[in-house]
C-alpha atoms as a PDB file:
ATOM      1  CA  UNK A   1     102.917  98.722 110.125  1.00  0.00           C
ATOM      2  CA  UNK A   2     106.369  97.940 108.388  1.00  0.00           C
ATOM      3  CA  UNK A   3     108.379 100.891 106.705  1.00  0.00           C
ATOM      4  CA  UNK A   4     109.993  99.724 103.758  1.00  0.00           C
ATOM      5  CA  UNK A   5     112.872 101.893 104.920  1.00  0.00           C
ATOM      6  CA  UNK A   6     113.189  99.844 108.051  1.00  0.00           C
ATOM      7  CA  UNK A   7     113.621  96.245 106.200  1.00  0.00           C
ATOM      8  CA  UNK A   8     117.311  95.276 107.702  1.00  0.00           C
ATOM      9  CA  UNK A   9     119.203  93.947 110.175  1.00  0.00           C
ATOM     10  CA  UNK A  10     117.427  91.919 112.967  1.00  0.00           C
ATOM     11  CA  UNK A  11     117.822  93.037 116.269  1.00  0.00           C
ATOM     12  CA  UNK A  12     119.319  90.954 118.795  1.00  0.00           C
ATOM     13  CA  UNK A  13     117.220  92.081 122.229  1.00  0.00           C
ATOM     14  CA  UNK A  14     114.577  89.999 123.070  1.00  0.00           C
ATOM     15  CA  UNK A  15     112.090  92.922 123.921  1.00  0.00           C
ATOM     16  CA  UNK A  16     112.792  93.399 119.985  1.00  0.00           C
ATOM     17  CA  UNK A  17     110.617  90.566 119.222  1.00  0.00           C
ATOM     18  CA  UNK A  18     107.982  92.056 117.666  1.00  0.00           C
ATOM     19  CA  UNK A  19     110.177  94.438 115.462  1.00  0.00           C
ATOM     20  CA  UNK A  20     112.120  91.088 114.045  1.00  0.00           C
ATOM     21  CA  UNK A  21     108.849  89.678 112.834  1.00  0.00           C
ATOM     22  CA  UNK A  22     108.065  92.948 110.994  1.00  0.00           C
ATOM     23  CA  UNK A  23     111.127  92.794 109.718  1.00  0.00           C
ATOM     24  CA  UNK A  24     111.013  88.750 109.044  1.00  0.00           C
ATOM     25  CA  UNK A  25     107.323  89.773 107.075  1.00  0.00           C
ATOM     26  CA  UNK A  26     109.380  92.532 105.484  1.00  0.00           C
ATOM     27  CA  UNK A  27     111.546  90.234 103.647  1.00  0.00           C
ATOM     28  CA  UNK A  28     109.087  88.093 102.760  1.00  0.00           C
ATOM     29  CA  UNK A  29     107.494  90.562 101.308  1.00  0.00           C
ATOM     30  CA  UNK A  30     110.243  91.592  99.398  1.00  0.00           C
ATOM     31  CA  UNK A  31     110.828  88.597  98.022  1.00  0.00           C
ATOM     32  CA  UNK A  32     107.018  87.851  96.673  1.00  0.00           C
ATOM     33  CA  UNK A  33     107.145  91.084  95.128  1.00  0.00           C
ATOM     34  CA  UNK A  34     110.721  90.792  93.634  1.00  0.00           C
ATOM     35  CA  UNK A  35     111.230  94.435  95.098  1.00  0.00           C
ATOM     36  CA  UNK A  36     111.327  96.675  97.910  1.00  0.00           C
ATOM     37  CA  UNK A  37     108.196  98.087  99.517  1.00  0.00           C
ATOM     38  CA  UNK A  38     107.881 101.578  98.401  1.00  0.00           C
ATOM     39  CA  UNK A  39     105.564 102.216 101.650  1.00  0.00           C
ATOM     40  CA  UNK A  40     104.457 100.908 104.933  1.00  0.00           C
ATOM     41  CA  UNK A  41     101.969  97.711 104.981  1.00  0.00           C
ATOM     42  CA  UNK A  42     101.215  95.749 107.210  1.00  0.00           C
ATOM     43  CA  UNK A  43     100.178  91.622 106.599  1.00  0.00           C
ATOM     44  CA  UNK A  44      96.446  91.291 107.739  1.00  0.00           C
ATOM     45  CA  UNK A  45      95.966  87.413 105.995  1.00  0.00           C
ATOM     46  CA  UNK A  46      98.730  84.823 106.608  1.00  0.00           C
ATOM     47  CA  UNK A  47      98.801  81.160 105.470  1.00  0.00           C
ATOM     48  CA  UNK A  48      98.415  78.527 108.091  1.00  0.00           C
ATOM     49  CA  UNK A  49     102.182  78.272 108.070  1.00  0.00           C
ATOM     50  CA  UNK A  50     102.525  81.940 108.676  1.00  0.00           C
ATOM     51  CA  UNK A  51     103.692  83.737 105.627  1.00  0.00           C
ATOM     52  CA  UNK A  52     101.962  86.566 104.240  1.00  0.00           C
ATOM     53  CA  UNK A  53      99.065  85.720 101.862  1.00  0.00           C
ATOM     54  CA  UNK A  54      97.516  89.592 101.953  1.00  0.00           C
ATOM     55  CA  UNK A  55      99.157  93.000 103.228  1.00  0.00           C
ATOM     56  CA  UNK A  56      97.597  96.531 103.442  1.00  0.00           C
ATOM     57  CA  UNK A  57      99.326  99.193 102.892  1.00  0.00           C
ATOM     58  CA  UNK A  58      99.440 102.618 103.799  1.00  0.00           C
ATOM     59  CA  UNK A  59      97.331 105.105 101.423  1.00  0.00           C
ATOM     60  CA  UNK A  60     100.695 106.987 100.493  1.00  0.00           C
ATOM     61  CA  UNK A  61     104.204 105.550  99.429  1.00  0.00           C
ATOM     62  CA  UNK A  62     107.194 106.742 101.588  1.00  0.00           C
ATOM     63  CA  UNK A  63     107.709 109.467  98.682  1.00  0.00           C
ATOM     64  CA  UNK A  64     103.910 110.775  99.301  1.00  0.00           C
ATOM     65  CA  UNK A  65     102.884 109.324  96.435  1.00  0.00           C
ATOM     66  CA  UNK A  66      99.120 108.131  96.926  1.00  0.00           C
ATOM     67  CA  UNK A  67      98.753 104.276  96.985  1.00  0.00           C
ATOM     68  CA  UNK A  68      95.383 103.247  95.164  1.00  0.00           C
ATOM     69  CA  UNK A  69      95.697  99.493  96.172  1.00  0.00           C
ATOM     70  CA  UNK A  70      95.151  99.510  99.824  1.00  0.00           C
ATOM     71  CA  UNK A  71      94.985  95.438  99.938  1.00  0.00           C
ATOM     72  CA  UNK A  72      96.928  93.533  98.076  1.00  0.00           C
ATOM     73  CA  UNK A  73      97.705  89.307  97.309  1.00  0.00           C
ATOM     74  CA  UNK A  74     100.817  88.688  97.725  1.00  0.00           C
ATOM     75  CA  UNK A  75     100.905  85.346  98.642  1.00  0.00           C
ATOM     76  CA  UNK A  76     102.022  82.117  96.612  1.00  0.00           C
ATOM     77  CA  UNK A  77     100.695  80.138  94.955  1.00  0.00           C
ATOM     78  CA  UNK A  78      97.476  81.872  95.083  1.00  0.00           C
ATOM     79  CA  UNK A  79      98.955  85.178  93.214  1.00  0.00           C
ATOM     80  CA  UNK A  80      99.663  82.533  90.256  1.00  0.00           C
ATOM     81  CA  UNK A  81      95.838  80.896  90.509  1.00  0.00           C
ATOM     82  CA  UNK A  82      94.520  84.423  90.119  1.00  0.00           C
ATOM     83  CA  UNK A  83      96.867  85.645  87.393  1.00  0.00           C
ATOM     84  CA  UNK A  84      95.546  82.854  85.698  1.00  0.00           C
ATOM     85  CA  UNK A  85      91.829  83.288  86.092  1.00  0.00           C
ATOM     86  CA  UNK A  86      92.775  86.763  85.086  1.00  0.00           C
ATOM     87  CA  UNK A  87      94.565  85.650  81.714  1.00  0.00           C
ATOM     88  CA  UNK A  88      91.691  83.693  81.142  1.00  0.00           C
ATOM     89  CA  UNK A  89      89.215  86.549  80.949  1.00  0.00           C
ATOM     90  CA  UNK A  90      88.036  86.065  84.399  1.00  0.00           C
ATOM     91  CA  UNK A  91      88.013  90.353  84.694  1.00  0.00           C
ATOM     92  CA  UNK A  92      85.282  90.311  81.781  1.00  0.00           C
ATOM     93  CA  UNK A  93      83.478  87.413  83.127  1.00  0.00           C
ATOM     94  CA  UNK A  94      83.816  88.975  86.611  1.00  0.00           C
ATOM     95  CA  UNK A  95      82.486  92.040  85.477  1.00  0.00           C
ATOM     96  CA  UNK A  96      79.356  90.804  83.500  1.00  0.00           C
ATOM     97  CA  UNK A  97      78.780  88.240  86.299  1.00  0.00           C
ATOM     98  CA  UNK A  98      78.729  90.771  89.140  1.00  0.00           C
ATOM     99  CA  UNK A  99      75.643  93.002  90.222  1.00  0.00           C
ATOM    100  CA  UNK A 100      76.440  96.154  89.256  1.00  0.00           C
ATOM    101  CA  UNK A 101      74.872  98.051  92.381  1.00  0.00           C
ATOM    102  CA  UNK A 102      76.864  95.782  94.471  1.00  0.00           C
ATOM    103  CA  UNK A 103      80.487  96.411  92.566  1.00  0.00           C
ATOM    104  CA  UNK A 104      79.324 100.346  92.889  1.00  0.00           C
ATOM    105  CA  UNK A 105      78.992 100.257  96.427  1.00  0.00           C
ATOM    106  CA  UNK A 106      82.092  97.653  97.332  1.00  0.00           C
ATOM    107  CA  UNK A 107      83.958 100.555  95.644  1.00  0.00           C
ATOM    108  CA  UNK A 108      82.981 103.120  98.176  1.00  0.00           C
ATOM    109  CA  UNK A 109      83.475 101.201 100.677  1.00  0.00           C
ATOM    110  CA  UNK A 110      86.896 100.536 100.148  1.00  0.00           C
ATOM    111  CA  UNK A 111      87.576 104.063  99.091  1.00  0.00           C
ATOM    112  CA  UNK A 112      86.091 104.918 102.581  1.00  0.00           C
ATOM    113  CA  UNK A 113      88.560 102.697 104.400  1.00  0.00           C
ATOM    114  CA  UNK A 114      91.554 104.257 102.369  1.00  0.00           C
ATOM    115  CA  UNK A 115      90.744 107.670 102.955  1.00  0.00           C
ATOM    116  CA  UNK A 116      89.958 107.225 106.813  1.00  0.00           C
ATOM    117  CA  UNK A 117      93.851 105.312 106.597  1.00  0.00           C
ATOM    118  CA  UNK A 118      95.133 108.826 105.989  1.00  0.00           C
ATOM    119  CA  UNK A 119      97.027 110.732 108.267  1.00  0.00           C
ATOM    120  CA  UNK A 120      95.591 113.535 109.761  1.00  0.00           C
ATOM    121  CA  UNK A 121      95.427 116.594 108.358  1.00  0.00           C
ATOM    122  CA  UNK A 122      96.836 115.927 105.386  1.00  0.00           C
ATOM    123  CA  UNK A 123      96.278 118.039 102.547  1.00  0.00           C
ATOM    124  CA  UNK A 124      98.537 116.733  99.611  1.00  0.00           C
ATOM    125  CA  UNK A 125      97.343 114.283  96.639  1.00  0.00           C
ATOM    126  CA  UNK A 126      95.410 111.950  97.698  1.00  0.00           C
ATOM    127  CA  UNK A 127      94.324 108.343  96.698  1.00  0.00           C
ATOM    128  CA  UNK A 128      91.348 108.244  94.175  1.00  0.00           C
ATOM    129  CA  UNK A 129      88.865 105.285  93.217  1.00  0.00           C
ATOM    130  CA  UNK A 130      87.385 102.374  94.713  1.00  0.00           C
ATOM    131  CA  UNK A 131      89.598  98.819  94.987  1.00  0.00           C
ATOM    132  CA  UNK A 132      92.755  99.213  92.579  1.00  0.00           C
ATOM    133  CA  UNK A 133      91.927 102.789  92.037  1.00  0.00           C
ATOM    134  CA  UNK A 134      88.931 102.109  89.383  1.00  0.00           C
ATOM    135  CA  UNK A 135      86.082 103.792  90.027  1.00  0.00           C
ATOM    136  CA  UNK A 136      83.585 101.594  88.253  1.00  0.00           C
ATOM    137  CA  UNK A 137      83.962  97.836  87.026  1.00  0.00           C
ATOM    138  CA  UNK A 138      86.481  95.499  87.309  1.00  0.00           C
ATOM    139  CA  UNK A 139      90.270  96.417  87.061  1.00  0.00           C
ATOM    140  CA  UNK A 140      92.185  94.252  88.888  1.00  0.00           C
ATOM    141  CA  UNK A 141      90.740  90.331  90.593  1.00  0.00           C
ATOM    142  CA  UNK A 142      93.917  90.335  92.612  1.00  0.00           C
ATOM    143  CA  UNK A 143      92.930  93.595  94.336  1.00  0.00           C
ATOM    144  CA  UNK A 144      89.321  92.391  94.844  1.00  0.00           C
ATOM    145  CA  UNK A 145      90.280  89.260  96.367  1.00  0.00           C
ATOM    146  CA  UNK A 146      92.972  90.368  98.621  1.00  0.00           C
ATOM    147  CA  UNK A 147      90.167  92.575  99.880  1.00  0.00           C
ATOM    148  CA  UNK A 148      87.572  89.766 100.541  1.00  0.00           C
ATOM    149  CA  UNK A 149      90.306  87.724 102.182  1.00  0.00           C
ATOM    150  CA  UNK A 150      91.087  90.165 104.442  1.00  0.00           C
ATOM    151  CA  UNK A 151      87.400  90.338 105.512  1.00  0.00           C
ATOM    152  CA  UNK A 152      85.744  92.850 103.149  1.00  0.00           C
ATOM    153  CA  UNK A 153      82.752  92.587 101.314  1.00  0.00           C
ATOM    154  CA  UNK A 154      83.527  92.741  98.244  1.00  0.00           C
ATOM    155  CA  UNK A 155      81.199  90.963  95.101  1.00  0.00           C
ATOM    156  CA  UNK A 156      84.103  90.378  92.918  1.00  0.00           C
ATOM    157  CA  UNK A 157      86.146  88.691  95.753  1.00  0.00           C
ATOM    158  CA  UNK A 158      83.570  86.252  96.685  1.00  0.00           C
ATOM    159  CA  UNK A 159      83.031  85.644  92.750  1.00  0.00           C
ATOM    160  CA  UNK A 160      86.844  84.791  92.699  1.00  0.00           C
ATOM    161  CA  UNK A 161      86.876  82.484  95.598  1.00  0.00           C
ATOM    162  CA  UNK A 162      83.545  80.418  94.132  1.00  0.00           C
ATOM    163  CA  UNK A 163      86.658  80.226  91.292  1.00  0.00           C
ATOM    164  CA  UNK A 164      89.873  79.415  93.352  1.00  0.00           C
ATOM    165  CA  UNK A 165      88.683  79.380  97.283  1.00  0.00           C
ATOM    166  CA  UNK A 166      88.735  75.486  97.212  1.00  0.00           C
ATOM    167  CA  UNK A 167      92.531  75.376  96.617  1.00  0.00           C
ATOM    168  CA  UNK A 168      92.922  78.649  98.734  1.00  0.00           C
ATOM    169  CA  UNK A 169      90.879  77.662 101.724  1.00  0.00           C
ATOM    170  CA  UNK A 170      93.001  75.011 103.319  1.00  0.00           C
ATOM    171  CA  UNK A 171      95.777  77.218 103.091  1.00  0.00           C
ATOM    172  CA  UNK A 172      94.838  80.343 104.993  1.00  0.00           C
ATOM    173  CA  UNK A 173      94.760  81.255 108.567  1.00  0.00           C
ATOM    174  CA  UNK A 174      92.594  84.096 109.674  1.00  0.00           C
ATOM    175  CA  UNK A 175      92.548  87.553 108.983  1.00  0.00           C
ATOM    176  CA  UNK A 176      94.968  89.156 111.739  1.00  0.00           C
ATOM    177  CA  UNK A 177      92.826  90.515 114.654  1.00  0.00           C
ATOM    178  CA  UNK A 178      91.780  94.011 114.217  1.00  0.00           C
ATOM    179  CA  UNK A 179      92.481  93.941 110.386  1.00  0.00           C
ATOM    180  CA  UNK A 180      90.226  96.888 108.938  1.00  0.00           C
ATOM    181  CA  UNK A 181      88.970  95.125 106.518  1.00  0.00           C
ATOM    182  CA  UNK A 182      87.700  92.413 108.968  1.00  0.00           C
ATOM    183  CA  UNK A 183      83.406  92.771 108.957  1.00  0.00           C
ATOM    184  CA  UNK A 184      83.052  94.930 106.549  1.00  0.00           C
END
């Protein structure tokens, strides 16, 4: 996983390799967000070309802070396709469109996922909800779809790619290997 804190200079050994690309995906990241990290993520979907299209992040910021959105779209221009199904109502529509039962039970699966993402022992605040941190319905169709792209089964995800997947598909890579969300 990247630490926001560790977004900086590249190293110049070779047996660095793998610590440059973290920090290549860093900056990336920081530039599709327009800010910093404020925790550690990792990218689990890329684009065919490589960049990050989804990251996961850690269930608490660097401050401690609990981190509701454990996946999350941050890829272009897909972020903008969603934004705009969004503005168009498309959480409504989602939400009346969607089995209930189903939405219910994608939530506890993904708050499962989050909470087994915490570190040991830990007894401060934790993270609360289901995908974005809602507990019932349909908050946010970025979260949801980050989530199904990444491999989880998630109602509102595949509702969003029946919506935008066409333009996405050709686009996307696979999810990284081992990505948690992968099969679920």
């Amino acid at each position: 996983m990247t630490d926001a804190a560790d977004i900086g200079a590249g190293a110049s050994d070779a047996a660095d390799f793998g610590a440059d690309a973290e920090r290549s995906d860093a900056a990336d990241v920081e530039r599709l967000l327009g800010r910093r990290p404020q925790g550690a993520f990792e990218v689990v979907v890329r684009h065919i070309d490589g960049s990050p299209l989804v990251i996961r992040n850690a269930p608490l910021l660097d401050d401690g802070t609990p981190m509701p959105t454990l996946y999350w779209l941050v890829g272009e221009p897909e972020r903008t396709w969603v934004s705009r199904l969004e503005s168009e109502g498309g959480v409504d529509r989602a939400e009346a469109d969607v089995d209930a039962g189903e939405l219910t039970e994608a939530h506890a699966r993904y708050a499962a996922e989050r909470e087994a993402a915490l570190p040991a022992g830990h007894v401060g605040p934790r993270p609360f909800g289901g995908v974005a941190g809602t507990r019932q319905g349909v908050k946010c169709l970025h979260a949801h779809y980050a989530w199904f792209l990444a491999g989880g089964d998630d109602p509102v995800g595949r509702w969003v790619d029946a919506r935008v997947g066409p333009r996405v598909s050709p686009r996307v890579g696979r999810p990284e290997s081992g990505s948690p969300g992968a099969g679920q």
